[in-house]
N, C-alpha and C. Protein backbone atom coordinates (compact mmCIF):
# COMPACT_ATOMS: atom_id res chain seq x y z
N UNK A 1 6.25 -7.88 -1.20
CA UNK A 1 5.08 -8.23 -0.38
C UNK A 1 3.79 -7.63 -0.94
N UNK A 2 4.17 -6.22 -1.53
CA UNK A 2 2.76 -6.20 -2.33
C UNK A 2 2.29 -6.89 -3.04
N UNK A 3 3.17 -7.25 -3.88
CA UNK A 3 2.36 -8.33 -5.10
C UNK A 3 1.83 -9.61 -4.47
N UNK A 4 2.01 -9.79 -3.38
CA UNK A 4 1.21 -11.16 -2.60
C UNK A 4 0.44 -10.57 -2.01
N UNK A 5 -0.56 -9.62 -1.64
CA UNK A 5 -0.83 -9.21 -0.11
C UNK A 5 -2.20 -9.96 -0.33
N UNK A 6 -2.62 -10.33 -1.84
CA UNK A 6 -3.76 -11.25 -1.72
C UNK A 6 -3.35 -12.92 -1.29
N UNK A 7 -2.23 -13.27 -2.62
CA UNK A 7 -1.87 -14.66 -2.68
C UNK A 7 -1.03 -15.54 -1.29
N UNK A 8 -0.49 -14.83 -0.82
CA UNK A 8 0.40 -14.73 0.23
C UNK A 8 -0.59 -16.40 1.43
N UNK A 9 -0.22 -16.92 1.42
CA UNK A 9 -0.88 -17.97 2.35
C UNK A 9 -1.48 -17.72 3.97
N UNK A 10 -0.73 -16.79 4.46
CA UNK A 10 -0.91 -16.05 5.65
C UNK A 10 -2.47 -15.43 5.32
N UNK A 11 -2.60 -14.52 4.51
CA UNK A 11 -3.81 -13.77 4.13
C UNK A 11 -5.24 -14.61 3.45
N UNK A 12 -4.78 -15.64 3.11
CA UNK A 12 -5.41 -16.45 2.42
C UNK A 12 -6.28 -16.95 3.60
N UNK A 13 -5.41 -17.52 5.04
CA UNK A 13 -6.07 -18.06 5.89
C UNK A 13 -6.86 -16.88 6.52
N UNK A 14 -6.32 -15.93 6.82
CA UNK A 14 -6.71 -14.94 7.19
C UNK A 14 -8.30 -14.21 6.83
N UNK A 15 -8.43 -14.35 5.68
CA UNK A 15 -9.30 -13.86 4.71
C UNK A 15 -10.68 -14.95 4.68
N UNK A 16 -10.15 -16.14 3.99
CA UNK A 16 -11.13 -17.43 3.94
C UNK A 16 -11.38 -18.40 4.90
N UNK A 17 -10.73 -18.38 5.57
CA UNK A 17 -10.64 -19.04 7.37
C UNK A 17 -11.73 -18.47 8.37
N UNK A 18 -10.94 -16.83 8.47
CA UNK A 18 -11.43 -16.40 9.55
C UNK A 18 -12.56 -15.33 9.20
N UNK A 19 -12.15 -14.16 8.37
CA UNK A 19 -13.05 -12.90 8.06
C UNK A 19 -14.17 -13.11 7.41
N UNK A 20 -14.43 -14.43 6.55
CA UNK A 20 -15.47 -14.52 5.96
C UNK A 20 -16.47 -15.33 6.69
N UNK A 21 -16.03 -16.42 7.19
CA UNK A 21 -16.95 -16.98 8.33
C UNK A 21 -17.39 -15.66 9.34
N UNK A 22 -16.54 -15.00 9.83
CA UNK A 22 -17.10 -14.44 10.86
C UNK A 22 -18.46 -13.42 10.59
N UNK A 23 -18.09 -13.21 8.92
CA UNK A 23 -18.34 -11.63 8.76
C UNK A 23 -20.25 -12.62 8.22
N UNK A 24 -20.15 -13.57 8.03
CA UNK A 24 -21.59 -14.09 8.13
C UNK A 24 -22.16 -14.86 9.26
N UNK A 25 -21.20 -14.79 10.29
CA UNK A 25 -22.52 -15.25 11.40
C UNK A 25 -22.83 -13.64 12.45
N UNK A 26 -21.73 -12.81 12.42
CA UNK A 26 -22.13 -11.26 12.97
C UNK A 26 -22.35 -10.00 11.82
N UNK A 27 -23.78 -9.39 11.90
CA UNK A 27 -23.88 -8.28 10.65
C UNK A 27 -23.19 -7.36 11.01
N UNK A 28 -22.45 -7.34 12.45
CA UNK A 28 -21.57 -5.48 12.86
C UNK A 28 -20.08 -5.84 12.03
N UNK A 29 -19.92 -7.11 11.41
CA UNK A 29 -18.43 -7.34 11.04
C UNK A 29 -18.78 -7.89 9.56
N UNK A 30 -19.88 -7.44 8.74
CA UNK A 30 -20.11 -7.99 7.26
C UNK A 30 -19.50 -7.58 6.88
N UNK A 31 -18.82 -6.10 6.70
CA UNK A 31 -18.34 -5.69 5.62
C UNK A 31 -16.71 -6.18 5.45
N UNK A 32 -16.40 -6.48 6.40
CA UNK A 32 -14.96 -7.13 6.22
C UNK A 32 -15.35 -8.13 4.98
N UNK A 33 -16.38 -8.69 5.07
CA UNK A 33 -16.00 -9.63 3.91
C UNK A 33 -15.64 -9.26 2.29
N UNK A 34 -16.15 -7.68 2.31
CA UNK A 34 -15.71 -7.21 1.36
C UNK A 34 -14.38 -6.33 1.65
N UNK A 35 -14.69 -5.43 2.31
CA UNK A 35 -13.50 -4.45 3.26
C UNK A 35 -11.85 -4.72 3.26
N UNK A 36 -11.63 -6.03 3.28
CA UNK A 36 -10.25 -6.64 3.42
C UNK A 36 -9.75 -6.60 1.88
N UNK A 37 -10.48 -6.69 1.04
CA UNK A 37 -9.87 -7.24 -0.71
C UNK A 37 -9.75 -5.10 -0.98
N UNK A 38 -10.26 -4.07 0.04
CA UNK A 38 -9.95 -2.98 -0.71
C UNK A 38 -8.60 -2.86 -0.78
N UNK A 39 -7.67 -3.20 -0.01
CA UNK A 39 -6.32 -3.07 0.25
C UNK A 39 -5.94 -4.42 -0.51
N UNK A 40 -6.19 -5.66 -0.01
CA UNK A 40 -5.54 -6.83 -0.36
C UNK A 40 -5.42 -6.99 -1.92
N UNK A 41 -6.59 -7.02 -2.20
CA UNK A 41 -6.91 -6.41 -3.47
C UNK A 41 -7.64 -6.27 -4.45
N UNK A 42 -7.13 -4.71 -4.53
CA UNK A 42 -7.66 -3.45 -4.47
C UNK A 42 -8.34 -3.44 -6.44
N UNK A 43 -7.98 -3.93 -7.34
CA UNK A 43 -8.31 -3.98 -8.87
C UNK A 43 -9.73 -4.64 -8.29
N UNK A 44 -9.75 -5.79 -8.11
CA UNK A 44 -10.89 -7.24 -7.97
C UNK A 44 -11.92 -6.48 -6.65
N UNK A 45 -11.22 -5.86 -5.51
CA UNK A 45 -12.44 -5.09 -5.19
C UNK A 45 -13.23 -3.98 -5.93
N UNK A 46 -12.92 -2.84 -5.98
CA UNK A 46 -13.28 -2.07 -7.31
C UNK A 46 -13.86 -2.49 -8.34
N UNK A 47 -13.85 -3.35 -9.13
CA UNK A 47 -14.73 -4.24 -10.12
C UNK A 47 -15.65 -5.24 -9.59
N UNK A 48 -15.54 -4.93 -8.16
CA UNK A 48 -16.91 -5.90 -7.75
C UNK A 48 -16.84 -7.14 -7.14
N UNK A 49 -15.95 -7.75 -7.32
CA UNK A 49 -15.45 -9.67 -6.84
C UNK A 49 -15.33 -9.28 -5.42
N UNK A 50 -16.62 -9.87 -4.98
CA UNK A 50 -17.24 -9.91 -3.11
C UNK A 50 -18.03 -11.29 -3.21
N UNK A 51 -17.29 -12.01 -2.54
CA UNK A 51 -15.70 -12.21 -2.18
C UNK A 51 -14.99 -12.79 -3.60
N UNK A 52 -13.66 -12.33 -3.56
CA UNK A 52 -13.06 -12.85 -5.09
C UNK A 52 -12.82 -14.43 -4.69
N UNK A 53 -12.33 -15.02 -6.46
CA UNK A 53 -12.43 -16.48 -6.20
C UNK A 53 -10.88 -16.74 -5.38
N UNK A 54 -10.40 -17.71 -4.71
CA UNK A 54 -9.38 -17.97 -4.35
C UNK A 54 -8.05 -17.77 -5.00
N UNK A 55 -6.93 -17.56 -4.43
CA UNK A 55 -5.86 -17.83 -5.12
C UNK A 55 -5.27 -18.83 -6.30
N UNK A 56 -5.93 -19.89 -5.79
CA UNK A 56 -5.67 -21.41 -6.97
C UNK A 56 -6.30 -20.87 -8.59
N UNK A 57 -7.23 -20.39 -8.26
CA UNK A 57 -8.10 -19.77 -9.83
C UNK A 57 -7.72 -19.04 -10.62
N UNK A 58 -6.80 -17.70 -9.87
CA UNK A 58 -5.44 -17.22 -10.62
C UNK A 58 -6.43 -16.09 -11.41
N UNK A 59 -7.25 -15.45 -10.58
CA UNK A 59 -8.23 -14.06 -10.63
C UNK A 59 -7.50 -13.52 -10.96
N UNK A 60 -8.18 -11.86 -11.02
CA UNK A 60 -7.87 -10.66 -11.57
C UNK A 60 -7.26 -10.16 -9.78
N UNK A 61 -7.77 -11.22 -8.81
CA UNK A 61 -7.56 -10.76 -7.38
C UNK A 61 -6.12 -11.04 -7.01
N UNK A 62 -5.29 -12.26 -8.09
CA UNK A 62 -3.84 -12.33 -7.74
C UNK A 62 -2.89 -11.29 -8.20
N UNK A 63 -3.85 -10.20 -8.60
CA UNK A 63 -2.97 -9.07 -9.05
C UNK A 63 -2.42 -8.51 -7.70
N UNK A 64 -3.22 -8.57 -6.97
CA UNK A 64 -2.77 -7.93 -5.23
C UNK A 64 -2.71 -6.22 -5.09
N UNK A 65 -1.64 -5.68 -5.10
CA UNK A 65 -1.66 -4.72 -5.10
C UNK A 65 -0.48 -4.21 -6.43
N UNK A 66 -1.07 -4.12 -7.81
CA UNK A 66 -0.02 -3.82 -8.23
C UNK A 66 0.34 -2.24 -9.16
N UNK A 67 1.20 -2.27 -9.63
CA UNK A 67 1.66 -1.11 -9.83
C UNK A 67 0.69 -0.18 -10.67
N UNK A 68 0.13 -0.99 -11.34
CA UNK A 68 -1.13 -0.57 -11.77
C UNK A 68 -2.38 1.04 -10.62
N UNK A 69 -2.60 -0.19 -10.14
CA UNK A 69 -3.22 0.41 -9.16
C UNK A 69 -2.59 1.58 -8.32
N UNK A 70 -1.31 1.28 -7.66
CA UNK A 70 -0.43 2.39 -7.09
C UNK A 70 -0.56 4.16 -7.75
N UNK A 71 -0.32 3.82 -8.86
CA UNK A 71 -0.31 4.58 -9.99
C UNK A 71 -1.16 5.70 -10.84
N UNK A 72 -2.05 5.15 -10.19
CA UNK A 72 -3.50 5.96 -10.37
C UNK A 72 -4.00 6.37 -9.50
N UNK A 73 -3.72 6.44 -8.27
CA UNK A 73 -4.29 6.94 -6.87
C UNK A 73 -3.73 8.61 -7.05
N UNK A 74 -4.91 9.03 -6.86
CA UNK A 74 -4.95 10.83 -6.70
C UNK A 74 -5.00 11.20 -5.25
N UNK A 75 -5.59 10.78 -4.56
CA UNK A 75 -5.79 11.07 -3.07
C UNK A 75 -7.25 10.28 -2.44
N UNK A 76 -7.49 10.88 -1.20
CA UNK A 76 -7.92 10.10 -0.51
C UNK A 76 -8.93 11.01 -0.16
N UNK A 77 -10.22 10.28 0.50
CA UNK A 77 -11.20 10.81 0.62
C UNK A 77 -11.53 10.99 2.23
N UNK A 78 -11.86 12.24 2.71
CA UNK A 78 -12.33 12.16 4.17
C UNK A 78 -11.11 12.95 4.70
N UNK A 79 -10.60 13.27 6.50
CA UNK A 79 -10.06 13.90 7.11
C UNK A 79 -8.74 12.62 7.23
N UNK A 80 -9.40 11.42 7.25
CA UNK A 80 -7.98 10.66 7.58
C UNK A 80 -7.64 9.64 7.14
N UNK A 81 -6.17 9.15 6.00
CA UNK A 81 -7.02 8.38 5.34
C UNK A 81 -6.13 6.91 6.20
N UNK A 82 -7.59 5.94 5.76
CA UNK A 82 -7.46 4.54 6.57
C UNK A 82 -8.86 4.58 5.86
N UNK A 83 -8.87 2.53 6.17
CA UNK A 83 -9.69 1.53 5.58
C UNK A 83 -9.78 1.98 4.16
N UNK A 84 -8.81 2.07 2.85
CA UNK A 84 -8.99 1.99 1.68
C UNK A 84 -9.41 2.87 1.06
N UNK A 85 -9.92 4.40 1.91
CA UNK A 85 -10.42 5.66 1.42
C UNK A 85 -9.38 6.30 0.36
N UNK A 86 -9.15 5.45 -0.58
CA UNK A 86 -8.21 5.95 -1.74
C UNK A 86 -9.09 6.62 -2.98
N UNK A 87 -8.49 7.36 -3.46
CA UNK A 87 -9.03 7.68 -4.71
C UNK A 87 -8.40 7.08 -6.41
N UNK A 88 -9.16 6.74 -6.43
CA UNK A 88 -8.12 5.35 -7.99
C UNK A 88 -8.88 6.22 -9.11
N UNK A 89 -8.24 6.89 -10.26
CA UNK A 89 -8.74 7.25 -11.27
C UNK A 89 -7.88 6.34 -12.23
N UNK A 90 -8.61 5.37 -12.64
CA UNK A 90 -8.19 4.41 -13.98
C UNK A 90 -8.07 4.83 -15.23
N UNK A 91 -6.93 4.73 -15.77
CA UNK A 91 -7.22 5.44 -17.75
C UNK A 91 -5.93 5.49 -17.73
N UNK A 92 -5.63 6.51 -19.32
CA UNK A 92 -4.57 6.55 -19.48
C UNK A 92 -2.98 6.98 -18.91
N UNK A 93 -3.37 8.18 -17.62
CA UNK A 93 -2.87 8.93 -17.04
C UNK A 93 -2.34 8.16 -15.48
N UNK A 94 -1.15 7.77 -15.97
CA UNK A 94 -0.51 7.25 -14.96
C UNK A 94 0.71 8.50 -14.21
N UNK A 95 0.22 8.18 -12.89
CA UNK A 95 1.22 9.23 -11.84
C UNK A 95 2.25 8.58 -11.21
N UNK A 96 3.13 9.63 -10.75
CA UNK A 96 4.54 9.84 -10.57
C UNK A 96 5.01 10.52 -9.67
N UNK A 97 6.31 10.27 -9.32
CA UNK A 97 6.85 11.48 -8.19
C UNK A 97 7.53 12.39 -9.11
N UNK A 98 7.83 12.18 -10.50
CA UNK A 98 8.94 13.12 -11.22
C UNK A 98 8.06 13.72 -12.74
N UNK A 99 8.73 15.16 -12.57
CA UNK A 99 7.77 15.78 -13.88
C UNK A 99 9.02 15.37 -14.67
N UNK A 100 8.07 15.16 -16.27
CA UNK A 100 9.04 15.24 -17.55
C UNK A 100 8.93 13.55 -17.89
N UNK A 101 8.63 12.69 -17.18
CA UNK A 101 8.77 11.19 -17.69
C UNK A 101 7.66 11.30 -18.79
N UNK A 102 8.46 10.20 -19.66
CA UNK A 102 7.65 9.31 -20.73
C UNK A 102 7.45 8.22 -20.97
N UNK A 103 6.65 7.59 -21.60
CA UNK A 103 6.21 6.73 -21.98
C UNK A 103 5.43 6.34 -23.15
N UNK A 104 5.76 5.43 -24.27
CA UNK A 104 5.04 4.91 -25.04
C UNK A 104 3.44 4.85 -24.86
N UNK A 105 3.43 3.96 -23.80
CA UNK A 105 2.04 3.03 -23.69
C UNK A 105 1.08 4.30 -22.74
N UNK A 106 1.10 4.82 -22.35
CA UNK A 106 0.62 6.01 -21.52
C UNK A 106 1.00 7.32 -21.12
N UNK A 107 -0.05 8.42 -20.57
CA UNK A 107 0.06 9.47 -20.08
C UNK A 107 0.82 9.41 -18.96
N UNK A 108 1.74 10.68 -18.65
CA UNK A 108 2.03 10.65 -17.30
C UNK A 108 2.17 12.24 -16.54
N UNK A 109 2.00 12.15 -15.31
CA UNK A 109 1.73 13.27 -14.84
C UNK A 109 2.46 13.00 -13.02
N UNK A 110 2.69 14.16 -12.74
CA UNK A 110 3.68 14.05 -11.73
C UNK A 110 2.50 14.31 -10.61
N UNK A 111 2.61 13.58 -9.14
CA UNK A 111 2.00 13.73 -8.16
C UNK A 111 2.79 13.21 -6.91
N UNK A 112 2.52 14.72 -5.94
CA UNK A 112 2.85 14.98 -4.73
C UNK A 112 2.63 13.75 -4.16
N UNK A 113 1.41 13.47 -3.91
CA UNK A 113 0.59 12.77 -2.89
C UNK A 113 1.14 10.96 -3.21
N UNK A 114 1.86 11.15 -4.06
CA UNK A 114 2.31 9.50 -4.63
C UNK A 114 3.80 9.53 -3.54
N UNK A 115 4.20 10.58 -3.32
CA UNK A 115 5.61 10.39 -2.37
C UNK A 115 5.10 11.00 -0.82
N UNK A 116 3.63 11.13 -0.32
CA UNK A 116 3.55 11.25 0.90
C UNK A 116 3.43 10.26 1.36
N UNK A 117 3.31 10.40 3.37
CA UNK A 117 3.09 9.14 3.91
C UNK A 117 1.41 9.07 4.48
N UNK A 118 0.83 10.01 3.37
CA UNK A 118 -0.49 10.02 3.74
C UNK A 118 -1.14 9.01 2.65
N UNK A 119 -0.59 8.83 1.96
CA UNK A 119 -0.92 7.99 0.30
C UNK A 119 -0.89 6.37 1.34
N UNK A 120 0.34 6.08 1.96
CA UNK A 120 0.57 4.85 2.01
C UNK A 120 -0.84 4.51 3.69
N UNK A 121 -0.79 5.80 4.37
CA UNK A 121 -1.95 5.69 5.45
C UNK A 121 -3.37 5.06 4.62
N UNK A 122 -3.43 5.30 3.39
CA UNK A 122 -4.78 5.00 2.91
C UNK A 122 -5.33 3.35 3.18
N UNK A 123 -4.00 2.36 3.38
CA UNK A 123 -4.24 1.02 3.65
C UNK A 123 -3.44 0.70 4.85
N UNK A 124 -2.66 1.68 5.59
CA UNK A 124 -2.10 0.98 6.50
C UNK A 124 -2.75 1.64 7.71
N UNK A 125 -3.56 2.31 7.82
CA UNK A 125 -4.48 2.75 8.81
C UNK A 125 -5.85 1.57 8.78
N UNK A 126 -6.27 1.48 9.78
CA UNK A 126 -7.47 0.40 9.96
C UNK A 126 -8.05 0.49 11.04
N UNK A 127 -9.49 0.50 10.91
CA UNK A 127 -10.58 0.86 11.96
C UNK A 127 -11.41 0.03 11.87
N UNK A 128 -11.91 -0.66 13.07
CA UNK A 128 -12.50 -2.00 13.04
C UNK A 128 -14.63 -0.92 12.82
N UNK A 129 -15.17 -2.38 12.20
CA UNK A 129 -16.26 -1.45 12.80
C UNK A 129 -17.03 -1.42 13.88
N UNK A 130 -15.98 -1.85 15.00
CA UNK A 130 -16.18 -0.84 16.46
C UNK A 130 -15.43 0.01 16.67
N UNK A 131 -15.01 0.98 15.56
CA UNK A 131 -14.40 2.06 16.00
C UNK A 131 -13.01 2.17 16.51
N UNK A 132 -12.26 1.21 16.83
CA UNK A 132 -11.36 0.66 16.95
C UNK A 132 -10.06 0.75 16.15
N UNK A 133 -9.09 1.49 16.08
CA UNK A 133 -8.13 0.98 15.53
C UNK A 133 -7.49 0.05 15.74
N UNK A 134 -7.29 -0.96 14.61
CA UNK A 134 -6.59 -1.95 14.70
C UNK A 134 -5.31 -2.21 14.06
N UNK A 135 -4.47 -0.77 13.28
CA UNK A 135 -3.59 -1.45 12.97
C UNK A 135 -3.90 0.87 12.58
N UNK A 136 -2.91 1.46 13.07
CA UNK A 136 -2.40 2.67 12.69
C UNK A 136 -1.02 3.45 12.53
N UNK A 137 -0.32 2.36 11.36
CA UNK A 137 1.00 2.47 11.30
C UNK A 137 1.22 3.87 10.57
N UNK A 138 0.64 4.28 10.10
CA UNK A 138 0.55 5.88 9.28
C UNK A 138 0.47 6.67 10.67
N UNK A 139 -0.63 6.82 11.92
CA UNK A 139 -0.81 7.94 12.45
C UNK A 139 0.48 7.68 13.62
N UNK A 140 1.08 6.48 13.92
CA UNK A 140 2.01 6.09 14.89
C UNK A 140 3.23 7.06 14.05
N UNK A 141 3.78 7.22 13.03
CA UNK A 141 4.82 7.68 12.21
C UNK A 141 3.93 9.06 12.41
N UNK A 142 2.95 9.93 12.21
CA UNK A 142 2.65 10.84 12.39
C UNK A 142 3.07 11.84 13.57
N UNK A 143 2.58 10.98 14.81
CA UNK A 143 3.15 11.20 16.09
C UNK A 143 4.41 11.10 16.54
N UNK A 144 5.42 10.22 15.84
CA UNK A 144 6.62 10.11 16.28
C UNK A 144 7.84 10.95 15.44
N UNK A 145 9.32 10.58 15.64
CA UNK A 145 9.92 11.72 15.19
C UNK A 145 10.67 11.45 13.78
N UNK A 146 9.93 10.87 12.92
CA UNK A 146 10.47 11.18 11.45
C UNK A 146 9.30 11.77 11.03
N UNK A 147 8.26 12.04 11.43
CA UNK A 147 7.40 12.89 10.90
C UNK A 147 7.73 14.29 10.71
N UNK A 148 8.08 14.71 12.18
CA UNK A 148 8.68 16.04 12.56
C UNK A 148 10.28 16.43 11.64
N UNK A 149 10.76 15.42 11.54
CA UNK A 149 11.81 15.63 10.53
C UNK A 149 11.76 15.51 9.08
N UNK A 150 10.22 15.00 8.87
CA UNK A 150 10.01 15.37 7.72
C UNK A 150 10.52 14.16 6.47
N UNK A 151 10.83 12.87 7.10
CA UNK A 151 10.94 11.56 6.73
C UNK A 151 9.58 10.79 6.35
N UNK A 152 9.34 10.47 4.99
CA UNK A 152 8.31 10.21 4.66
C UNK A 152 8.24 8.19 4.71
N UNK A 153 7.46 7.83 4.37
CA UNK A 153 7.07 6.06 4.45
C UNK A 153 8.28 5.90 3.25
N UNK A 154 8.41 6.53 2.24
CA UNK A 154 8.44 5.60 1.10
C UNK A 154 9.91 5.94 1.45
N UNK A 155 10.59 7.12 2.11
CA UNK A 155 12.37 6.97 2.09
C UNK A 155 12.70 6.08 2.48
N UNK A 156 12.37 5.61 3.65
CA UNK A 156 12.84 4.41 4.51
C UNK A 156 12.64 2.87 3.60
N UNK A 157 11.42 2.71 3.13
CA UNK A 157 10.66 1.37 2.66
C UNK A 157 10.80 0.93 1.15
N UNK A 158 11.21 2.81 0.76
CA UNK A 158 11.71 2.15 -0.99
C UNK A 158 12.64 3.19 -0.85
N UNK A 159 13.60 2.68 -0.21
CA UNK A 159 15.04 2.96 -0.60
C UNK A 159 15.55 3.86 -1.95
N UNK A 160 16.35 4.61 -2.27
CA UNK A 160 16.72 5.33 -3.61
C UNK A 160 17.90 4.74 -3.86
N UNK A 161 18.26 4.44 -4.79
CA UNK A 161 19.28 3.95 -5.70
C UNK A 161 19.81 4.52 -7.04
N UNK A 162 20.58 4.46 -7.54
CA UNK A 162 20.96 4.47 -8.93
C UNK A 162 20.80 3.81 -9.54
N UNK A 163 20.00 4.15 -10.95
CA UNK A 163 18.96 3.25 -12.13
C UNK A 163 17.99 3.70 -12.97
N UNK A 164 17.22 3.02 -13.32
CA UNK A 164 16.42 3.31 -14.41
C UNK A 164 15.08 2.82 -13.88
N UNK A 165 14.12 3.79 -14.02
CA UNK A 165 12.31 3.83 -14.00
C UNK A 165 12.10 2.84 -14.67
N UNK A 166 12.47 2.60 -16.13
CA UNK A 166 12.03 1.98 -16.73
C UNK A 166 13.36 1.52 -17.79
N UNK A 167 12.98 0.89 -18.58
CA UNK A 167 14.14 0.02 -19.32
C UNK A 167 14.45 0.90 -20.34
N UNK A 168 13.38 1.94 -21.11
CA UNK A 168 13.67 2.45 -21.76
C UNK A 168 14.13 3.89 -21.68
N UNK A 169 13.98 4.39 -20.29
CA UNK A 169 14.55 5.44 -19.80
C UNK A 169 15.82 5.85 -19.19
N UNK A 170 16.10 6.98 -18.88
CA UNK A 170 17.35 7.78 -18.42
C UNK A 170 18.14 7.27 -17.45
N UNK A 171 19.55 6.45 -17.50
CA UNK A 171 19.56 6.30 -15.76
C UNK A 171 19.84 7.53 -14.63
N UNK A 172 19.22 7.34 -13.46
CA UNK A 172 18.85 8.11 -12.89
C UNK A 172 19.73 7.97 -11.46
N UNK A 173 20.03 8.98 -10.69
CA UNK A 173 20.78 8.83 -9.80
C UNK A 173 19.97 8.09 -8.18
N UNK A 174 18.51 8.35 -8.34
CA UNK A 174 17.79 8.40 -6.87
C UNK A 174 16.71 7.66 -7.35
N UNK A 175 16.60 6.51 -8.03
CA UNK A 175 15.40 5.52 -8.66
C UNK A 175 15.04 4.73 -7.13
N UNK A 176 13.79 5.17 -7.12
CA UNK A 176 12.64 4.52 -5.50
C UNK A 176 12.52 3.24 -6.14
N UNK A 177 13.30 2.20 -5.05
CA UNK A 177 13.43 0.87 -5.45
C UNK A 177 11.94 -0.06 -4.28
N UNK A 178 11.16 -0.81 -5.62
CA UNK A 178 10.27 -0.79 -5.16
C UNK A 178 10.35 -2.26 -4.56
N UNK A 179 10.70 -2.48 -2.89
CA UNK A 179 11.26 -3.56 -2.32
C UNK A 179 10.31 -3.94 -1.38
N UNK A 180 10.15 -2.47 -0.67
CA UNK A 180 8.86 -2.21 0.75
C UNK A 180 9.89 -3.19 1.49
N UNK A 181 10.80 -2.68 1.80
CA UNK A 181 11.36 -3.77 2.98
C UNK A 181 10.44 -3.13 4.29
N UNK A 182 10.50 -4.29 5.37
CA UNK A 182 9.37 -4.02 6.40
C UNK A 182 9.86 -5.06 7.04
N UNK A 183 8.78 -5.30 8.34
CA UNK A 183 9.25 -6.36 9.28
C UNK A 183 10.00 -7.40 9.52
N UNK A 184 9.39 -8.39 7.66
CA UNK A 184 9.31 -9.20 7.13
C UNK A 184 10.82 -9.21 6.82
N UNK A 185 11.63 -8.38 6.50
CA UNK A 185 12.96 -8.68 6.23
C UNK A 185 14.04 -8.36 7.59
N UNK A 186 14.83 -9.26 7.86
CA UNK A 186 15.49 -8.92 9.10
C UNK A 186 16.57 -8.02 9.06
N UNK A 187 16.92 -8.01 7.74
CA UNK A 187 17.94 -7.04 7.28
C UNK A 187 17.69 -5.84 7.71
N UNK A 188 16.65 -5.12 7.57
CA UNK A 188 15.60 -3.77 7.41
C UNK A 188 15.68 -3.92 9.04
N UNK A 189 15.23 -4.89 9.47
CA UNK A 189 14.51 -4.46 11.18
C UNK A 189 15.71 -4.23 11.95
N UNK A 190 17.19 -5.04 11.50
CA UNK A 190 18.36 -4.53 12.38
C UNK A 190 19.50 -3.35 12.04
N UNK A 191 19.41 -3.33 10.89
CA UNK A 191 19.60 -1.59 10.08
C UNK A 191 19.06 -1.03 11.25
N UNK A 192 17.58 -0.49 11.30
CA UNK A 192 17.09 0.36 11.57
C UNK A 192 17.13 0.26 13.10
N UNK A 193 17.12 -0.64 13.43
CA UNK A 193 16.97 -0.80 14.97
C UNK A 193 18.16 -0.12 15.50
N UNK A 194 19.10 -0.68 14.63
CA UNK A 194 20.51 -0.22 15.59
C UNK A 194 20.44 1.39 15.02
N UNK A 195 19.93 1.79 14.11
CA UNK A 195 19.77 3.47 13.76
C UNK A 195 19.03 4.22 14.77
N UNK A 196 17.57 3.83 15.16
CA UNK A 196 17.49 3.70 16.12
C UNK A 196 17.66 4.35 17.42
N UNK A 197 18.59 3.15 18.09
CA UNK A 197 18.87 2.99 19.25
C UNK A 197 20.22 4.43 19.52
N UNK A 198 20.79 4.34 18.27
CA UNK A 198 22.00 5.07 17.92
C UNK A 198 21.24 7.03 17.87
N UNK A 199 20.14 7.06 17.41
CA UNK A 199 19.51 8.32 17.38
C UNK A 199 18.59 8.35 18.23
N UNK A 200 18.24 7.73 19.46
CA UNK A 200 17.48 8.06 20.79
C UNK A 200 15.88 7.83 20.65
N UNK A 201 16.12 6.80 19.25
CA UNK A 201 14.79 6.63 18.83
C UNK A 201 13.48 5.50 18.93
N UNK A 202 12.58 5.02 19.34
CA UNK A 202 11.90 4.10 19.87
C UNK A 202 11.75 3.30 18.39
């Protein structure tokens, strides 16, 4: 689902339908017209494309959210992060959850903040600009009880497996399989539901 979160047809309507009309007949809701591509995506905002060209054109914006980008995020700016307050340092130095990896084509360097669930709050937190949250799936997991147990976004959503980082690397016993199962898969929602219901959990 990341790699669509631009192309994805849902978002498409979403985006060119509704947020951009709106965001030019009211000035308290302009910035959505840019605001939505920080998350959706996040390369084509950063370089400027307000508003990027459509999906059919096959932009730098159908990159969506990709690993690229993931990868270079150092942290986040402000007390909480939501609406896209990410920090992206672009170059050679690509980050990680594990010290000691290599790579040919780039630097690499190990980072904490790439396996918190404060990294993934940076786009899944959202504040309208009336102040409003409209979507605070980071501070809802904050408040509830895998926080307190110390269960982060990415255990649940990228699963660990046995495998390889990369093709040319070590296989590894606990490789973060990058799936993001979520709503969207029913598999994921009745796993967990019945986990759940089974651990006294909402």
């Amino acid at each position: 689902m990341m790699s669509q979160s631009y192309t994805h047809h849902w978002d498409e309507i979403e985006y060119f339908k509704l947020a951009i009309p709106h965001a030019e007949k009211d000035p308290k809701v302009a910035g959505v017209k840019a605001g939505c591509n920080g998350c959706h995506a996040p390369i084509s905002f950063l370089a400027g494309d307000v508003p990027p060209p459509k999906p059919e054109a096959n932009s730098r914006a159908n990159e969506s959210v990709s690993c690229d980008l993931c990868h270079t995020v150092t942290g986040f700016k402000g007390d909480v992060p939501h609406n896209f307050n990410l920090v992206s340092e672009p170059g050679r130095v690509k980050y990680g959850p594990r010290d000691g990896a290599v790579s040919p084509s780039h630097e690499t360097r190990k980072s904490d903040f790439l396996k918190s669930a404060d990294f993934c709050g940076t786009c899944h937190n959202e504040k309208d600009p009336y102040g409003i949250w409209v979507k605070s799936t980071h501070l809802e997991w904050k408040e509830g009880p895998y926080a307190k147990q110390g269960v982060q976004c990415q255990d649940c959503h990228m699963t660990f497996a046995k495998g390889r980082n990369a093709s040319m690397g070590p296989e590894l016993p606990d490789v973060a399989q990058h799936l993001f199962h979520g709503a969207h898969d029913p598999a994921f929602t009745q796993t967990f539901g019945k986990w759940n219901r089974q651990n006294g959990s909402s």
